[in-house]
Structures are given as structure tokens and as C-alpha cells.
N, C-alpha and C. Protein backbone atom coordinates (compact mmCIF):
# COMPACT_ATOMS: atom_id res chain seq x y z
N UNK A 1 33.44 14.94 151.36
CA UNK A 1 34.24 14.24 150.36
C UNK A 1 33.79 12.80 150.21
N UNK A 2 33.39 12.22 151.47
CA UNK A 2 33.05 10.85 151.28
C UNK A 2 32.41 10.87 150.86
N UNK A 3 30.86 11.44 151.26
CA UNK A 3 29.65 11.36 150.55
C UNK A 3 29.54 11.46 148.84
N UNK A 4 30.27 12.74 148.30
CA UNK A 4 30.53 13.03 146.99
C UNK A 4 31.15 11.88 146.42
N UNK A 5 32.29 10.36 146.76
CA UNK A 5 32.35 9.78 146.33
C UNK A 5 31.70 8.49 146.37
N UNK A 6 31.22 8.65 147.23
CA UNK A 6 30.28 7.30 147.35
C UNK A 6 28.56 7.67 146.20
N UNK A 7 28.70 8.99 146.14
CA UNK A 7 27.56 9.24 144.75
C UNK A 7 28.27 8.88 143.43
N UNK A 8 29.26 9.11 142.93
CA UNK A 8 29.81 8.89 141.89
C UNK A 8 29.84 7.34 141.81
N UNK A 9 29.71 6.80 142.91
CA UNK A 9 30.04 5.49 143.11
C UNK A 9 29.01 4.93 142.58
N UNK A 10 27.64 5.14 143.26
CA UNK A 10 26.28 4.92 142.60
C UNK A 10 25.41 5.21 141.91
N UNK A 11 26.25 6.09 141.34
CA UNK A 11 26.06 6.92 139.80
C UNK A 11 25.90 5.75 138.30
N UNK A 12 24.63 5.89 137.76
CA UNK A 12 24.49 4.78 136.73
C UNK A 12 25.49 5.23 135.33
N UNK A 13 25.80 4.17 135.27
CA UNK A 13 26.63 4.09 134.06
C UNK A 13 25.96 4.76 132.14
N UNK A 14 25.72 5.62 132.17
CA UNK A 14 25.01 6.18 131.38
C UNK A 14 24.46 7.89 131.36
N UNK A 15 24.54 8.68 130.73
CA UNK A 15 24.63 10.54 130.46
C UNK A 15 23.81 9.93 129.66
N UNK A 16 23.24 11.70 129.95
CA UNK A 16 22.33 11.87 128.54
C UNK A 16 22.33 12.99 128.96
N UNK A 17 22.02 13.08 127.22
CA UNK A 17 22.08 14.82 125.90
C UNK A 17 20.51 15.28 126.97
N UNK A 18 20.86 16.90 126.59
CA UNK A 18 19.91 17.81 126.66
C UNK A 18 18.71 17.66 126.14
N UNK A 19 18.44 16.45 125.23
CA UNK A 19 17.29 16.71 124.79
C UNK A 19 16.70 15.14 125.13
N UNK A 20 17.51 14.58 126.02
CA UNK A 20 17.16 13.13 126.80
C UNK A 20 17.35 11.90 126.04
N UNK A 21 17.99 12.44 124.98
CA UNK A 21 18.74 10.96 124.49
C UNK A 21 20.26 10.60 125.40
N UNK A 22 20.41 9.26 125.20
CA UNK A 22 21.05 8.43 125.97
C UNK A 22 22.33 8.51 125.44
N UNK A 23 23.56 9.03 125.72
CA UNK A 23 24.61 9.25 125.24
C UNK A 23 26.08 8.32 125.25
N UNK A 24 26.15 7.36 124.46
CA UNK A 24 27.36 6.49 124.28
C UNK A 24 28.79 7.18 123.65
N UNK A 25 30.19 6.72 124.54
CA UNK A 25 30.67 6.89 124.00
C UNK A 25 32.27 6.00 124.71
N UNK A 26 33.38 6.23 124.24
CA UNK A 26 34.39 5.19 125.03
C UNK A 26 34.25 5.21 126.33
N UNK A 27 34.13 5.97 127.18
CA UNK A 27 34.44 5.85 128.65
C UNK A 27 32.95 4.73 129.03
N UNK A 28 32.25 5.24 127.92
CA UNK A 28 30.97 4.34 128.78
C UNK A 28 30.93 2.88 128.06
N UNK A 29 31.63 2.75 127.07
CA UNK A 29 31.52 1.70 126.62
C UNK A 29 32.87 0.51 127.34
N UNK A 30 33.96 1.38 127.89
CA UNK A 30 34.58 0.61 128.41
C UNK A 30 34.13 0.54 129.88
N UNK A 31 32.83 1.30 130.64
CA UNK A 31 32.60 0.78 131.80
C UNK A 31 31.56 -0.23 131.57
N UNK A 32 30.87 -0.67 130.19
CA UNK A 32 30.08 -1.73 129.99
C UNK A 32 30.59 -3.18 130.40
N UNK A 33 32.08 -3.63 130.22
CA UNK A 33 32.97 -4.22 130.05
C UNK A 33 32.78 -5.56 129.59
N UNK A 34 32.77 -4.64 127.97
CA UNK A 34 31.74 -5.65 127.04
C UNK A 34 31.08 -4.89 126.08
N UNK A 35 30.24 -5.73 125.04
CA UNK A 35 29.28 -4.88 123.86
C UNK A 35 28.56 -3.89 125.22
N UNK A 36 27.85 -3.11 124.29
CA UNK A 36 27.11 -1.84 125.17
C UNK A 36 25.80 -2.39 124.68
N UNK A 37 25.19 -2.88 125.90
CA UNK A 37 23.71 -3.45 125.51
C UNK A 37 22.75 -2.32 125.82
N UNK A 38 21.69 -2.26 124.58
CA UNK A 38 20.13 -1.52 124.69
C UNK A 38 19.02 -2.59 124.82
N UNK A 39 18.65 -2.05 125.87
CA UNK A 39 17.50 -3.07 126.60
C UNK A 39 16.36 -2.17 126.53
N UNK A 40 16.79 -1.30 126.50
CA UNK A 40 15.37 0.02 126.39
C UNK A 40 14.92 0.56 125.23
N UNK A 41 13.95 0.81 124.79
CA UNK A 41 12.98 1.67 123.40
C UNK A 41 13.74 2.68 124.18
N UNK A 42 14.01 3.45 123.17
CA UNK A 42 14.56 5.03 123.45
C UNK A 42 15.44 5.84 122.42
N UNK A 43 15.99 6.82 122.28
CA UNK A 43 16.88 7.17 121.62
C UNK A 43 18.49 7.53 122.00
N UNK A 44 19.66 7.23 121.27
CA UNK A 44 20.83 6.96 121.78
C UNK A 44 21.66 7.19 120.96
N UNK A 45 22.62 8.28 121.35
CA UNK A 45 23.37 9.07 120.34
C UNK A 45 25.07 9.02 120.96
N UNK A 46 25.76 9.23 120.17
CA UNK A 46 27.18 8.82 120.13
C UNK A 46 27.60 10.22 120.50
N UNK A 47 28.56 10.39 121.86
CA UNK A 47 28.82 12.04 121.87
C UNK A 47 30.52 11.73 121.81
N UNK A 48 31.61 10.75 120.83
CA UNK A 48 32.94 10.32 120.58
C UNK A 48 32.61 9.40 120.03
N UNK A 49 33.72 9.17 119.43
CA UNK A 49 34.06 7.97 118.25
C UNK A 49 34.37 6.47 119.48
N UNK A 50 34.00 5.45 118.69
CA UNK A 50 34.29 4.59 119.61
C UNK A 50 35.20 3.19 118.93
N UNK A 51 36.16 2.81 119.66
CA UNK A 51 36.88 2.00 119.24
C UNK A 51 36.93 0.61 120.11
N UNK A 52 36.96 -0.35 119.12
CA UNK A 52 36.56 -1.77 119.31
C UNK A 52 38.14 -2.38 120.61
N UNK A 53 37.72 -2.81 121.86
CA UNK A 53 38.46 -2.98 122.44
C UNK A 53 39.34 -4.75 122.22
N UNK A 54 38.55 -5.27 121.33
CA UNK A 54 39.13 -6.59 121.12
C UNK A 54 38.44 -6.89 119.31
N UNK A 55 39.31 -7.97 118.94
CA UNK A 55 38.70 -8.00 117.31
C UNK A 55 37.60 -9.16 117.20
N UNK A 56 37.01 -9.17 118.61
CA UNK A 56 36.12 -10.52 118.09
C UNK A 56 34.48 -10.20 118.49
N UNK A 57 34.15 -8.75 120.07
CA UNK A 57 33.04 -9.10 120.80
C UNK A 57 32.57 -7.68 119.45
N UNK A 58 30.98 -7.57 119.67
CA UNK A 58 30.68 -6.58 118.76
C UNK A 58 30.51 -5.38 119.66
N UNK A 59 30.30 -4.01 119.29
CA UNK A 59 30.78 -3.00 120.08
C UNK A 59 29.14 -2.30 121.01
N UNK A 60 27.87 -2.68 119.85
CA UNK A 60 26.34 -2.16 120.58
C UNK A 60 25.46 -3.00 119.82
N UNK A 61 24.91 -3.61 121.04
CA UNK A 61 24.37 -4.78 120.74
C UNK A 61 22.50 -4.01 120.88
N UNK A 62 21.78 -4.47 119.97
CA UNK A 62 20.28 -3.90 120.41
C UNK A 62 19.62 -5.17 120.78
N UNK A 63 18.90 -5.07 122.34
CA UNK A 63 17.35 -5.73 122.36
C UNK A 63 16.21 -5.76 122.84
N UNK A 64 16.07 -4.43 122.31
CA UNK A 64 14.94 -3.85 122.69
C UNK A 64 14.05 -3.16 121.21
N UNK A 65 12.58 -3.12 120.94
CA UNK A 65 12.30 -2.37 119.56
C UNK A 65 12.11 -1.04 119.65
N UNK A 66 12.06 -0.69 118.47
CA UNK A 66 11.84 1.24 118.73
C UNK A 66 12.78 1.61 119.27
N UNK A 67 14.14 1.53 118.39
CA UNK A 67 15.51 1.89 119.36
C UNK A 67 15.96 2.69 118.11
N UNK A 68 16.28 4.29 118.05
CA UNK A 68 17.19 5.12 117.29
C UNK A 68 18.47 5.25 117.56
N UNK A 69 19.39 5.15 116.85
CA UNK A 69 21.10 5.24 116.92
C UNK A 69 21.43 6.25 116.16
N UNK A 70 21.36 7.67 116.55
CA UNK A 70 22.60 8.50 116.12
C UNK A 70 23.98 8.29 116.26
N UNK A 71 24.19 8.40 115.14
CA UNK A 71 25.79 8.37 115.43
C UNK A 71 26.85 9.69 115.37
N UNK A 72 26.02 10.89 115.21
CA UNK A 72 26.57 12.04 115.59
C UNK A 72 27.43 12.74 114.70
N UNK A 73 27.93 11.91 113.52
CA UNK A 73 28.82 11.93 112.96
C UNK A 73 30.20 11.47 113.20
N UNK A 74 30.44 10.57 114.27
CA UNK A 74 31.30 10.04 114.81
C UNK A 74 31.33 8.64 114.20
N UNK A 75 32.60 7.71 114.67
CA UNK A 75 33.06 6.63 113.54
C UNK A 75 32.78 5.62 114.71
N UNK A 76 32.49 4.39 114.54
CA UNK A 76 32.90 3.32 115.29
C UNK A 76 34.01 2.07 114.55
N UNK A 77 34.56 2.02 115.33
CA UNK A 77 35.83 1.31 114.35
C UNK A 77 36.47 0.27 115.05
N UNK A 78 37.28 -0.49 114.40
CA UNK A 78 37.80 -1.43 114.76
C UNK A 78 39.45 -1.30 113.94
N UNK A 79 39.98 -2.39 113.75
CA UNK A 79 41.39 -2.00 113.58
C UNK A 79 41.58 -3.46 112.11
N UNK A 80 40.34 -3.28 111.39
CA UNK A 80 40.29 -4.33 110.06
C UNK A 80 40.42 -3.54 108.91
N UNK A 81 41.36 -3.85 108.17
CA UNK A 81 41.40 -3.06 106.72
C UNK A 81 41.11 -4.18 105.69
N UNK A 82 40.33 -4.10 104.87
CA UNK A 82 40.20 -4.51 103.55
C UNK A 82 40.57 -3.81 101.96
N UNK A 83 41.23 -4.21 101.35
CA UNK A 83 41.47 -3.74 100.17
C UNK A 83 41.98 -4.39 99.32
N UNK A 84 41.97 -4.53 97.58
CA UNK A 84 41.78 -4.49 96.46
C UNK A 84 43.75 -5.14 96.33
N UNK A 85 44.25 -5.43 95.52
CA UNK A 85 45.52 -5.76 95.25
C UNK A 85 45.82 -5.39 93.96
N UNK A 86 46.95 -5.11 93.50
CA UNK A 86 46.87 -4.63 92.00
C UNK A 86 46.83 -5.60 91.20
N UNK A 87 46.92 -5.20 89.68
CA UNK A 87 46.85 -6.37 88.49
C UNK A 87 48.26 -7.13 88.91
N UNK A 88 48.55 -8.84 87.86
CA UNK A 88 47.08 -9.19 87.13
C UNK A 88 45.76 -9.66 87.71
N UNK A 89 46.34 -9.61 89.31
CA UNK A 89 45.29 -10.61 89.41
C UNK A 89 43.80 -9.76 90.70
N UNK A 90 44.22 -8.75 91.10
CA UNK A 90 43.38 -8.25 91.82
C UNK A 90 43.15 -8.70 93.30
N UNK A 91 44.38 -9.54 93.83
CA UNK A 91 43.65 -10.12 95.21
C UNK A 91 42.88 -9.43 96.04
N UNK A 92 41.65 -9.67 96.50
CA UNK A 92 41.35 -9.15 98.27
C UNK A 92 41.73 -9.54 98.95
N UNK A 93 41.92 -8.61 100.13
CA UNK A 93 42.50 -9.12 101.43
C UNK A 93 42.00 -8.26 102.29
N UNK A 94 41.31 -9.08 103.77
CA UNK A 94 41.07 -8.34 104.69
C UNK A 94 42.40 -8.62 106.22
N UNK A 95 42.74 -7.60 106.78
CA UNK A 95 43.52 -7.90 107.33
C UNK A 95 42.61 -9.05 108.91
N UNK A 96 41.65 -9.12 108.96
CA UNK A 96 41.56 -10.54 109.36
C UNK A 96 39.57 -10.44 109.67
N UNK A 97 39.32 -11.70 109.78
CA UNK A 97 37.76 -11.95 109.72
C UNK A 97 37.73 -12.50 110.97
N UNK A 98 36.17 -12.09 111.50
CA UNK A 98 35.70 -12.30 112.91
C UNK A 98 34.41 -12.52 113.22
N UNK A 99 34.00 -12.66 114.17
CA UNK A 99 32.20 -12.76 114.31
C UNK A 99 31.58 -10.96 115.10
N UNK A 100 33.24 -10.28 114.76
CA UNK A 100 32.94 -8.84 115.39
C UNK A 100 32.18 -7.90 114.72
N UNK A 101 30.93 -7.18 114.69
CA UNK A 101 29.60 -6.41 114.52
C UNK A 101 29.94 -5.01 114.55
N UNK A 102 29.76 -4.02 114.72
CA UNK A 102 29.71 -3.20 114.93
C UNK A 102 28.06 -2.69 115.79
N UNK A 103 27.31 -2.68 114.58
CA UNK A 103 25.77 -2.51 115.40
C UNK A 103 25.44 -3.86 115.35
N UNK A 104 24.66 -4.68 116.21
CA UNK A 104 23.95 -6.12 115.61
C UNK A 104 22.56 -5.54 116.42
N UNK A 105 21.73 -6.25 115.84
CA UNK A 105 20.26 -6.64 116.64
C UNK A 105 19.71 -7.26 116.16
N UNK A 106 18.33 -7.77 116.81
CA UNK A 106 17.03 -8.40 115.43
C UNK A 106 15.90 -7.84 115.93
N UNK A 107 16.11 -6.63 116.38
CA UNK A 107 15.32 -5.90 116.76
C UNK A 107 14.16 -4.99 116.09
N UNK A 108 12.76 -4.47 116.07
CA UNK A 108 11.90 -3.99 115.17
C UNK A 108 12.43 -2.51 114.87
N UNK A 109 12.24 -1.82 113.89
CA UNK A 109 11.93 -0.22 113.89
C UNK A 109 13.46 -0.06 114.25
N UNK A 110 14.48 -0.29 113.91
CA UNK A 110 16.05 0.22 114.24
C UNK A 110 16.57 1.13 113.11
N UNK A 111 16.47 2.70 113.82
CA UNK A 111 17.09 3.63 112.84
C UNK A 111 18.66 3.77 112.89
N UNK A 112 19.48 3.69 111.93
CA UNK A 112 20.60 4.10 112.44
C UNK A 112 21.35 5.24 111.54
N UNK A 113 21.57 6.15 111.34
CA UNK A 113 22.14 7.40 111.03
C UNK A 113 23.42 8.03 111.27
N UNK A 114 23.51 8.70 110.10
CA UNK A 114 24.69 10.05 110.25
C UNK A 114 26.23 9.79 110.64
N UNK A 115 26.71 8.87 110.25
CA UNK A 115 28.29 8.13 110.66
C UNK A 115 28.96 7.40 109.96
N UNK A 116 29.58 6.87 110.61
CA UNK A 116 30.86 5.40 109.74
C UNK A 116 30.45 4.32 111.23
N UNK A 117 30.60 3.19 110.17
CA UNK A 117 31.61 1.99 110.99
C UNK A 117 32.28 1.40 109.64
N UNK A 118 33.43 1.30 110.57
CA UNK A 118 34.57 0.59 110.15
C UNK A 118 35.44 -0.56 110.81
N UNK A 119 35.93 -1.09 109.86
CA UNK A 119 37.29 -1.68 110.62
C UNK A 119 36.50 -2.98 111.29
N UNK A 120 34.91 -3.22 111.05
CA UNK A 120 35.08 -4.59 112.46
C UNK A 120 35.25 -6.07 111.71
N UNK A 121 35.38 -7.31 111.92
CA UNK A 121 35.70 -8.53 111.47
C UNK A 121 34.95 -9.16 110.70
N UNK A 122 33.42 -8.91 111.19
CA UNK A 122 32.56 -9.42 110.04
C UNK A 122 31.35 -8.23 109.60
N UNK A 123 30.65 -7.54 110.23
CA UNK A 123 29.66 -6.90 109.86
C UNK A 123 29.64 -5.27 110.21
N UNK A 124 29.57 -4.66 109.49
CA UNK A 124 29.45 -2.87 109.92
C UNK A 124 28.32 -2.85 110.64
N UNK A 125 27.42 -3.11 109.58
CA UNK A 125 25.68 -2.56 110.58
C UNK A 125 24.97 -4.47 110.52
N UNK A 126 24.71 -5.00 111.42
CA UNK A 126 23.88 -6.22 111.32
C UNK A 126 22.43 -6.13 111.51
N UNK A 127 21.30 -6.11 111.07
CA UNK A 127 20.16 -5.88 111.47
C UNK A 127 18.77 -6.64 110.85
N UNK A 128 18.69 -7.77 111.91
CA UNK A 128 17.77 -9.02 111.11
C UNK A 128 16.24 -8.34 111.19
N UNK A 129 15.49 -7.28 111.63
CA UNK A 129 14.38 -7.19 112.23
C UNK A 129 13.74 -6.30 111.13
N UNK A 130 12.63 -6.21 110.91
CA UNK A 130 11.42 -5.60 109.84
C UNK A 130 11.65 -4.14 110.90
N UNK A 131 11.80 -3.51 109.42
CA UNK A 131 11.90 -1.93 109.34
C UNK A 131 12.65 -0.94 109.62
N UNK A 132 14.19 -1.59 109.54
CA UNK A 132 15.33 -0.87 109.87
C UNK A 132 15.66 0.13 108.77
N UNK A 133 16.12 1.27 108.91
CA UNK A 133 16.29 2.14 108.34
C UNK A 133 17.71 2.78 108.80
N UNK A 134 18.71 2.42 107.65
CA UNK A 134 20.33 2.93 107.99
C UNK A 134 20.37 4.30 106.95
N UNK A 135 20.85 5.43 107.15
CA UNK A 135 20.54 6.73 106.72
C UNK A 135 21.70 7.56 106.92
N UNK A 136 22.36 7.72 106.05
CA UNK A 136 23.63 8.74 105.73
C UNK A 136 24.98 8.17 106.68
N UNK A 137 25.01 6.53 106.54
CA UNK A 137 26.50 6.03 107.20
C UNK A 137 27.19 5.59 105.68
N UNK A 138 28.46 5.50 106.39
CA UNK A 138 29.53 4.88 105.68
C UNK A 138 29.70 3.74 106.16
N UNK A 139 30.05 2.47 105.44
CA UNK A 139 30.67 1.30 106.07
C UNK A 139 32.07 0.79 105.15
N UNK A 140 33.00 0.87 105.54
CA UNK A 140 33.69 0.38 104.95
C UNK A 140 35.20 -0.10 105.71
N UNK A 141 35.76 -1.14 104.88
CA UNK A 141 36.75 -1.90 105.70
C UNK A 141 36.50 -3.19 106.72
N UNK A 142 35.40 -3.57 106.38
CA UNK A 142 34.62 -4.50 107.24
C UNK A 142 34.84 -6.27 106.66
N UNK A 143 35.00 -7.14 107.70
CA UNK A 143 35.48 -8.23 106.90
C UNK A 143 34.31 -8.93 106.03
N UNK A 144 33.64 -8.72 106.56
CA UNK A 144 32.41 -9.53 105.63
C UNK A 144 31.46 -8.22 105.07
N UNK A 145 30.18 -8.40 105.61
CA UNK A 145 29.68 -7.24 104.97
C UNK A 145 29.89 -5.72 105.12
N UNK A 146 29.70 -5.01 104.46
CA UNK A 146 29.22 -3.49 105.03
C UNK A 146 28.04 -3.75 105.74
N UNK A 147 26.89 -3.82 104.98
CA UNK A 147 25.40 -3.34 105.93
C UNK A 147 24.82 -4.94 105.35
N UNK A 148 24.47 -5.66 106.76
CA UNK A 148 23.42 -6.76 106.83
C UNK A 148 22.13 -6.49 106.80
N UNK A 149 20.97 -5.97 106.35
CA UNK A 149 19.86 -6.31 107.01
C UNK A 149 18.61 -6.77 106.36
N UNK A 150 17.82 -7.19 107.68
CA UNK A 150 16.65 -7.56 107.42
C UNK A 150 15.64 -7.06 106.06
N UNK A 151 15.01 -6.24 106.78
CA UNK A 151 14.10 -5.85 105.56
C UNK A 151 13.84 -4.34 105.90
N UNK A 152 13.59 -3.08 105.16
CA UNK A 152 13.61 -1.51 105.43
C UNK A 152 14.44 -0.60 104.57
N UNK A 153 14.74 0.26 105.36
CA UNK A 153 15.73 1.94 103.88
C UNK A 153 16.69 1.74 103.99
N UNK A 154 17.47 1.82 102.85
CA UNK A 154 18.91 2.52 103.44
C UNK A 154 19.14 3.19 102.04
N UNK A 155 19.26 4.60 102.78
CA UNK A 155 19.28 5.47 101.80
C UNK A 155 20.43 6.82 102.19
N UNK A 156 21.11 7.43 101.23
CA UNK A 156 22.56 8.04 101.02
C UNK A 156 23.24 7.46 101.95
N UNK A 157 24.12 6.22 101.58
CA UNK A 157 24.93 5.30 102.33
C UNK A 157 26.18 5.45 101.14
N UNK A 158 27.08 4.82 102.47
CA UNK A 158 28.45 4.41 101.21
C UNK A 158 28.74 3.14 101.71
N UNK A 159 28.86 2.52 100.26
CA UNK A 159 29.56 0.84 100.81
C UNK A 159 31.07 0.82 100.58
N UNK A 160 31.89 0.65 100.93
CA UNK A 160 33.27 0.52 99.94
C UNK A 160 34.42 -0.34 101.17
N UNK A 161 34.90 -0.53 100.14
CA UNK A 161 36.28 -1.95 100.31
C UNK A 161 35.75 -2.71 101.37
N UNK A 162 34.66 -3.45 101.79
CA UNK A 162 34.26 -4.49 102.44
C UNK A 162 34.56 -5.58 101.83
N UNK A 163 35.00 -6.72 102.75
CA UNK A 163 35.53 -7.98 101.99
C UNK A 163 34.71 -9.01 101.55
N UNK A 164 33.36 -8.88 101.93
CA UNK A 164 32.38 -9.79 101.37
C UNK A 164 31.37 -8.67 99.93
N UNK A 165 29.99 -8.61 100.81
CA UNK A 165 28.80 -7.63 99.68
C UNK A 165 28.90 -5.85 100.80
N UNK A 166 28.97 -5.11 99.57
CA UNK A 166 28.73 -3.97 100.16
C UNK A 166 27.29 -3.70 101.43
N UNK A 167 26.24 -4.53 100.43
CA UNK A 167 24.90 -4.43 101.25
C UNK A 167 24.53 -5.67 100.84
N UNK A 168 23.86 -6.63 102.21
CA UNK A 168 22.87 -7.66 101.89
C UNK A 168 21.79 -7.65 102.45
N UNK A 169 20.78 -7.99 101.91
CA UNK A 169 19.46 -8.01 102.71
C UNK A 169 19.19 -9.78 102.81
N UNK A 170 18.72 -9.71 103.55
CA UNK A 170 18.42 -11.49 104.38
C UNK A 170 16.46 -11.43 104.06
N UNK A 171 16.34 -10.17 104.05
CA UNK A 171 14.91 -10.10 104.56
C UNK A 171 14.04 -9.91 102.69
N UNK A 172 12.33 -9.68 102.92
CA UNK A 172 11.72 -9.36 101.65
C UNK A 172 11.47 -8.63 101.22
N UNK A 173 11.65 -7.50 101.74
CA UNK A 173 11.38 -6.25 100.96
C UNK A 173 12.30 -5.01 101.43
N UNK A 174 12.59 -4.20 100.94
CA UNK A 174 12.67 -2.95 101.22
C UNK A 174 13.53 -2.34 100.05
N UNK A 175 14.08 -0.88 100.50
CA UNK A 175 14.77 -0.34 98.88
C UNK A 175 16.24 0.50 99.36
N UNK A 176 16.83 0.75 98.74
CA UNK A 176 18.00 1.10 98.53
C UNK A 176 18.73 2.25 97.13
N UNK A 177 18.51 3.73 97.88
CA UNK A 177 18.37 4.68 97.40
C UNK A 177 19.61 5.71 97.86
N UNK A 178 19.79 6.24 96.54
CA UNK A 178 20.66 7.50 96.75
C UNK A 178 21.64 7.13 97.38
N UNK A 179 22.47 6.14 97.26
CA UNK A 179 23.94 5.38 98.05
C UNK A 179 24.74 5.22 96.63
N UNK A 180 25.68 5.64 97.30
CA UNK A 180 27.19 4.66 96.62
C UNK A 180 28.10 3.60 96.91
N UNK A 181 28.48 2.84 96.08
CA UNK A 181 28.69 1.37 96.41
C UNK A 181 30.22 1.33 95.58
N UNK A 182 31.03 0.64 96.29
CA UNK A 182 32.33 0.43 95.27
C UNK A 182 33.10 -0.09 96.27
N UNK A 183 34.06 -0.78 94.97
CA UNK A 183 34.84 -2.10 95.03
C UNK A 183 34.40 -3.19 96.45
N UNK A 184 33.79 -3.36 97.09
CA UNK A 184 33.59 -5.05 97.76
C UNK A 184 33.77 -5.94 97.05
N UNK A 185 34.02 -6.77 97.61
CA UNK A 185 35.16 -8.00 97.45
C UNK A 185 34.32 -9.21 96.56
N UNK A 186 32.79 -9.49 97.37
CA UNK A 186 32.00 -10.50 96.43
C UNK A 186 30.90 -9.65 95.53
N UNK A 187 30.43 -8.31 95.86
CA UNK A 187 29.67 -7.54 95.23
C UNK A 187 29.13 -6.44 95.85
N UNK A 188 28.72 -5.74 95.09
CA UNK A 188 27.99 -4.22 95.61
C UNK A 188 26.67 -4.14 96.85
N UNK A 189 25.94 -5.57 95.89
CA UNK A 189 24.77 -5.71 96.30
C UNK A 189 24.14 -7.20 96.26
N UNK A 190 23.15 -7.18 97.79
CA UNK A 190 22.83 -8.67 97.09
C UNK A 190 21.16 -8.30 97.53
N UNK A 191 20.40 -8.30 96.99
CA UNK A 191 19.03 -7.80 96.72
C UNK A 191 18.43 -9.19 96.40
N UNK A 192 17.19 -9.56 96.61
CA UNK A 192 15.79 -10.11 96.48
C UNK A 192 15.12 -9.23 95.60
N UNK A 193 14.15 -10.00 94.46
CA UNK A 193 13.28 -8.89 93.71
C UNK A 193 12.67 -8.13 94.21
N UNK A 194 12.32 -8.18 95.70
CA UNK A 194 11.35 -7.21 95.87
C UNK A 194 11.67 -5.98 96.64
N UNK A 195 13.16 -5.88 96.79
CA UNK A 195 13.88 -4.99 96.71
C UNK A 195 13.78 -4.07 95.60
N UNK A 196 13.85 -2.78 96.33
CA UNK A 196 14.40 -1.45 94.66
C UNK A 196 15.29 -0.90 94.96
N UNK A 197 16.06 -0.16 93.52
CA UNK A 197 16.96 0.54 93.72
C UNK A 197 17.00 1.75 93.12
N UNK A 198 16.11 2.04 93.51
CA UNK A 198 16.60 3.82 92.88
C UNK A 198 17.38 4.70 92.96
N UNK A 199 18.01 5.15 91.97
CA UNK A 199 19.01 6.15 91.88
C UNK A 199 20.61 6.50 92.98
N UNK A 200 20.94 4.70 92.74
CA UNK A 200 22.26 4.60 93.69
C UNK A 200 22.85 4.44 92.26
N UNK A 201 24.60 4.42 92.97
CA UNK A 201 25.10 4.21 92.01
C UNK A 201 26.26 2.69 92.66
N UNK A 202 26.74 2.28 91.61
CA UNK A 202 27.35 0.87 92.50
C UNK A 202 28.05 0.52 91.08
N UNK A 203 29.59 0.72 91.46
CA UNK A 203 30.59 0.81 90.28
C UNK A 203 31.73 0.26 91.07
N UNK A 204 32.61 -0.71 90.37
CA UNK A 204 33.90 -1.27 90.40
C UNK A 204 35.05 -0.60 89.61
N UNK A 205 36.57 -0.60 90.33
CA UNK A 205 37.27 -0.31 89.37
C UNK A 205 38.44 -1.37 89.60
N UNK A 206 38.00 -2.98 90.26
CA UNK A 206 38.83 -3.82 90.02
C UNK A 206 38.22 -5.12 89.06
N UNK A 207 38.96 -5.91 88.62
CA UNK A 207 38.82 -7.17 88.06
C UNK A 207 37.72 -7.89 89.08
N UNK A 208 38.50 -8.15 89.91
CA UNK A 208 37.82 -9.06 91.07
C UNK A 208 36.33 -8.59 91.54
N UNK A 209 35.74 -7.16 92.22
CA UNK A 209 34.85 -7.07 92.25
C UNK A 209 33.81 -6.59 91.73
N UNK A 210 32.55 -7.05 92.08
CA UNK A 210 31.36 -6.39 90.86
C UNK A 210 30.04 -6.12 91.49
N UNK A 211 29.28 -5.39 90.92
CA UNK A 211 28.16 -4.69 91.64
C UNK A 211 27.26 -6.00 91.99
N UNK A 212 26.76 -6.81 91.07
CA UNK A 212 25.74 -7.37 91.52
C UNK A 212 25.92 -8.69 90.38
């Protein structure tokens, strides 16, 4: 008995999937005690939804390059609602703003896929680094942006009721495809020319906000 607990004891804080990705989820994120830092190139998949234990720290922090984030189809969330007010005047309102992230990094080559974040204070997905690629998430309810990033894809995404831009890019290039975008608070989109957009769609149905 002792022995068996003194292994659990020195048991690393971290599972992994059958196919050797690195598996996050609440129990491990509350034994982080703190954002859940990636220090390693590897791949890292969500096996539960994970919820933001305070409204200010961000929930997975990347710094390391060549880092994939499944998200399993699972949500990461926080407890921020944003939404639209009726006529005449259309107010937004987020129920409160923070420096809280959901994904952040400035890390190279960051895929992130197949999920939601929601609900965090300032950013759903943050990602300053050349060649990020966000791929079939939702972001919405977020106090500032939906999706920050650098420069790379993001393609069949949804932006909606974020209290700042649905999507901003900081960076010079990349494109933005096959997503839907609606009602954010300052706009759909905030693009550089050398950005494209093919075949999204990005529609308002308040006064107050507008695609671009």
C-alpha cells in the first residue's frame, strides 16, 4: 500500500492518449496550479472541457514551436458573456474584460483545432507567431477578441458576440476561409491587404456592429 502510494506520489502530472499525444484536461489543469504550460514540441489534446479557475490568469499557455492543440471537440470556457442590446440604441456589453486568454503563445507552427473557447476576458485564441493555423473552433463571448493572430489559416471558424473584432491579425499575411463571423462588437474582421478572404461569410444583424 505504501509503495503504491508513494508511486502515485511521483507520478508526473500529465496522461497521454493511445496514440502518444499529451492529454489535458481539469484535473490536470488544476494540478498545474496555474495556466497549463507547453514547454515541449509535441502534440496535445483535450480529453474534458476545461473551465477557467479565476477571470484574470489564461488557461494554456504555449512555449515551445511545433506545438498541435486538439481540442477534441471540447469547450474551454470561462464565465464572460458578451452580447448585443436591443434598439434604439444597440448597446454592447461584456459581462467584464480581463488580460484572461484562453490559448496565448508567440510560438512558430501552432495548430489549433476542432472546439470552442469561450467566456475568457480578453482573447479566445491569442497567437503572435508565423504559421498558426486555427481550424474548425468557435470563439465566442470573449471580451476582446475572438481569434488574435499573428500571421497563417484560419479556416471553417465561427466568430460571434465577441466584444471587440471577431478575428484580428497583428501579423502580414495569411487568409481566412470558409468561417462565419457575426455580430462583434467593433467588427467581424480586421485584416491587412495581404490577407484573403475567401468564401467566409461575415454578417451583422445589429446597428452597432459591422463586418469590417
Amino acid at each position: 500500500m505504501l509503495l503504491a502510494a508513494l508511486l502515485m506520489t511521483l507520478a508526473p502530472v500529465c496522461a497521454f492518449a493511445v496514440d502518444g499525444q499529451v492529454l489535458i484536461n481539469q484535473p490536470i489543469l488544476n494540478a498545474a496550479g496555474g495556466p497549463y504550460s507547453i514547454t515541449q514540441t509535441g502534440s496535445y489534446k483535450l480529453s474534458g472541457n476545461l473551465l477557467a479557475k479565476d477571470n484574470f490568469a489564461p488557461l494554456i499557455v504555449v512555449g515551445a514551436d511545433n506545438v498541435t492543440i486538439d481540442l477534441n471537440g471540447f469547450t474551454i470556457s470561462g464565465t464572460n458573456v458578451c452580447r448585443p442590446g436591443g434598439p434604439p440604441n444597440f448597446i454592447f456589453a461584456c459581462s467584464f474584460t480581463s488580460t484572461q486568454n484562453g490559448i496565448e503563445g508567440g510560438s512558430q507552427n501552432l495548430p489549433v483545432t476542432n472546439g470552442t473557447v469561450a467566456g475568457m476576458g480578453q482573447y479566445g485564441i491569442y497567437t503572435t507567431g508565423v504559421g498558426s493555423r486555427i481550424d474548425s473552433v468557435t470563439v465566442n463571448n470573449n471580451g476582446s477578441d475572438g481569434i488574435r493572430i499573428g500571421s497563417g489559416l484560419i479556416d471553417k471558424c465561427r466568430a460571434l458576440y465577441n466584444g471587440e473584432y471577431g478575428i484580428y491579425a497583428i501579423g502580414e499575411g495569411g487568409s481566412v476561409q470558409k468561417s462565419f463571423i457575426a455580430n462583434n462588437r467593433s467588427a467581424g474582421l480586421s485584416l491587412n491587404s495581404q490577407w484573403r478572404t475567401p468564401r467566409i461569410v461575415c454578417r451583422t444583424t445589429t446597428a452597432y456592429s459591422r463586418c469590417k
